[in-house]
C-alpha atoms as a PDB file:
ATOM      1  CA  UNK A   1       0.000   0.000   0.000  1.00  0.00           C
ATOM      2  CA  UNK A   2       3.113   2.643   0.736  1.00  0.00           C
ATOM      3  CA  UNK A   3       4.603   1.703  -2.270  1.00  0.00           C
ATOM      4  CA  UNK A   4       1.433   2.516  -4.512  1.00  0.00           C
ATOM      5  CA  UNK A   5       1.508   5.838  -2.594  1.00  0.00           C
ATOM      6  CA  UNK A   6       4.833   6.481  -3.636  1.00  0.00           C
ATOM      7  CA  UNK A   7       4.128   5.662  -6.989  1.00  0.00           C
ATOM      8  CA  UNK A   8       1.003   7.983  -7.423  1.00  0.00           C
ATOM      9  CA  UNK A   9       3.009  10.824  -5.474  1.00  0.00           C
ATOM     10  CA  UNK A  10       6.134  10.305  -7.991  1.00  0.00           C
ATOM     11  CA  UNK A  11       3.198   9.768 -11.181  1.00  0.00           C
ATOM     12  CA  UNK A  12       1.696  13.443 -10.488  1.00  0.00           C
ATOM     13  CA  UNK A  13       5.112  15.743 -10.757  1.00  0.00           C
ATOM     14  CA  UNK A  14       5.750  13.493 -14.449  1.00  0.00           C
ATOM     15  CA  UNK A  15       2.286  13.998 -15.364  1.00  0.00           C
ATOM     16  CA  UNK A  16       2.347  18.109 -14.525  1.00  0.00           C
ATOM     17  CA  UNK A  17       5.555  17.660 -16.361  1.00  0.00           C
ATOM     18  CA  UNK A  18       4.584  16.892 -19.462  1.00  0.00           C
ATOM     19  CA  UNK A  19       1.497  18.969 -19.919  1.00  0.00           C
ATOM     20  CA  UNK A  20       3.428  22.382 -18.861  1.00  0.00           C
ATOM     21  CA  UNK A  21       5.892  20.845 -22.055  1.00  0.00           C
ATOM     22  CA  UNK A  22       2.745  20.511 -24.091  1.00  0.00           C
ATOM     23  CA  UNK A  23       1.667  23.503 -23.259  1.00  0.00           C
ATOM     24  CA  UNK A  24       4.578  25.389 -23.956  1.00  0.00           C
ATOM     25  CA  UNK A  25       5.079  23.425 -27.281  1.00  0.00           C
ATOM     26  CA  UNK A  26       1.749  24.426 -27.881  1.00  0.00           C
ATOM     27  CA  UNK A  27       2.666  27.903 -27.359  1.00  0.00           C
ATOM     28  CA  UNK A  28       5.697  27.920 -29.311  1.00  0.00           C
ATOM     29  CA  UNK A  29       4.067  26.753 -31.863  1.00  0.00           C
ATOM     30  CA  UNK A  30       1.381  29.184 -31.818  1.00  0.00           C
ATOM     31  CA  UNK A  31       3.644  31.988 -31.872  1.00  0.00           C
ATOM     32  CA  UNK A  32       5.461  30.584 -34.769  1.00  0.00           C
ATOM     33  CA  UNK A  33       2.525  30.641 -36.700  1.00  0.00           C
ATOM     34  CA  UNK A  34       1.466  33.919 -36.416  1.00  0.00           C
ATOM     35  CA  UNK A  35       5.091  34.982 -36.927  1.00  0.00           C
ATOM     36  CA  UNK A  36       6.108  33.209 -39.774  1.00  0.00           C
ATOM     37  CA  UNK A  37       3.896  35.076 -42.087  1.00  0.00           C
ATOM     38  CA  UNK A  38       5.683  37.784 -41.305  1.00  0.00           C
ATOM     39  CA  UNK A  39       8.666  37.066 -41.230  1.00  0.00           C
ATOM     40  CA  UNK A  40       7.845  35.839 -44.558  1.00  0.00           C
ATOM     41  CA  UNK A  41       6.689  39.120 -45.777  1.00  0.00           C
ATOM     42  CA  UNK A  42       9.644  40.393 -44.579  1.00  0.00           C
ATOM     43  CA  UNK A  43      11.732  38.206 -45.991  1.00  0.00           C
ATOM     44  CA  UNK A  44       9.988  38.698 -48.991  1.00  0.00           C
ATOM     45  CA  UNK A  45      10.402  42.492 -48.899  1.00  0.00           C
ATOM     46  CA  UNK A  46      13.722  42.556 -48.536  1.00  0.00           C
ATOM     47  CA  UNK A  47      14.549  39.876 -51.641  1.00  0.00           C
ATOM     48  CA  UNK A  48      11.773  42.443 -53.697  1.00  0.00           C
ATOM     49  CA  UNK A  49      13.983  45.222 -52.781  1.00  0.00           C
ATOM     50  CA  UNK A  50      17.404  43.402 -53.425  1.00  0.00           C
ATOM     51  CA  UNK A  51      16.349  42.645 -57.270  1.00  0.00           C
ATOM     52  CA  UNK A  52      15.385  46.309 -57.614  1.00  0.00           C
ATOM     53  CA  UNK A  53      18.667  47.184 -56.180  1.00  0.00           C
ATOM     54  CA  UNK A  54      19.992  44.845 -58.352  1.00  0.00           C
ATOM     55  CA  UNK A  55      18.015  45.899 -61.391  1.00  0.00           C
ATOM     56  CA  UNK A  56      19.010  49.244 -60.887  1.00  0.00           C
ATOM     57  CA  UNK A  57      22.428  48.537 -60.437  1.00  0.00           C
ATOM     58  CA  UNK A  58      22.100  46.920 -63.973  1.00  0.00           C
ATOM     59  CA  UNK A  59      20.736  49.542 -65.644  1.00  0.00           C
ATOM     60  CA  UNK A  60      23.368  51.855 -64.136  1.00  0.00           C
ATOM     61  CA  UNK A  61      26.647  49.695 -65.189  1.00  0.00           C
ATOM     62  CA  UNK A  62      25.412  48.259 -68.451  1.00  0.00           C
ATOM     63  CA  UNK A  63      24.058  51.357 -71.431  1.00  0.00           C
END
C-alpha cells in the first residue's frame, strides 16, 4: 500500500511535467505561426527590394 503511494506521489510531478511541455510546445508553436507570415513578408520584402537594387544597379553599369 506505501509503495502505490509512492508511486502515485512520484506519477503526479511526471504527469504536470509533461502537460506544462505541451503547453509550452503548444505555445511555441502558436507563436510561430502567427510569426512566420511575417517574417515571410519580410523576408519577402527585402529579396523584392534586393532585385530592384539589383536591377538598378544593372541599368546603371550596363548602357
Amino acid at each position: 500500500m506505501q509503495q502505490k503511494k509512492q508511486l502515485i506521489q512520484l506519477r503526479i510531478p511526471l504527469l504536470t511535467l509533461n502537460t506544462l511541455m505541451a503547453h509550452i510546445l503548444h505555445m511555441i508553436r502558436q507563436t510561430y505561426f502567427i510569426v512566420r507570415p511575417i517574417l515571410a513578408m519580410e523576408l519577402g520584402l527585402l529579396s523584392m527590394a534586393q532585385m530592384k537594387a539589383a536591377t538598378t544597379m544593372d541599368s546603371i553599369l550596363l548602357p
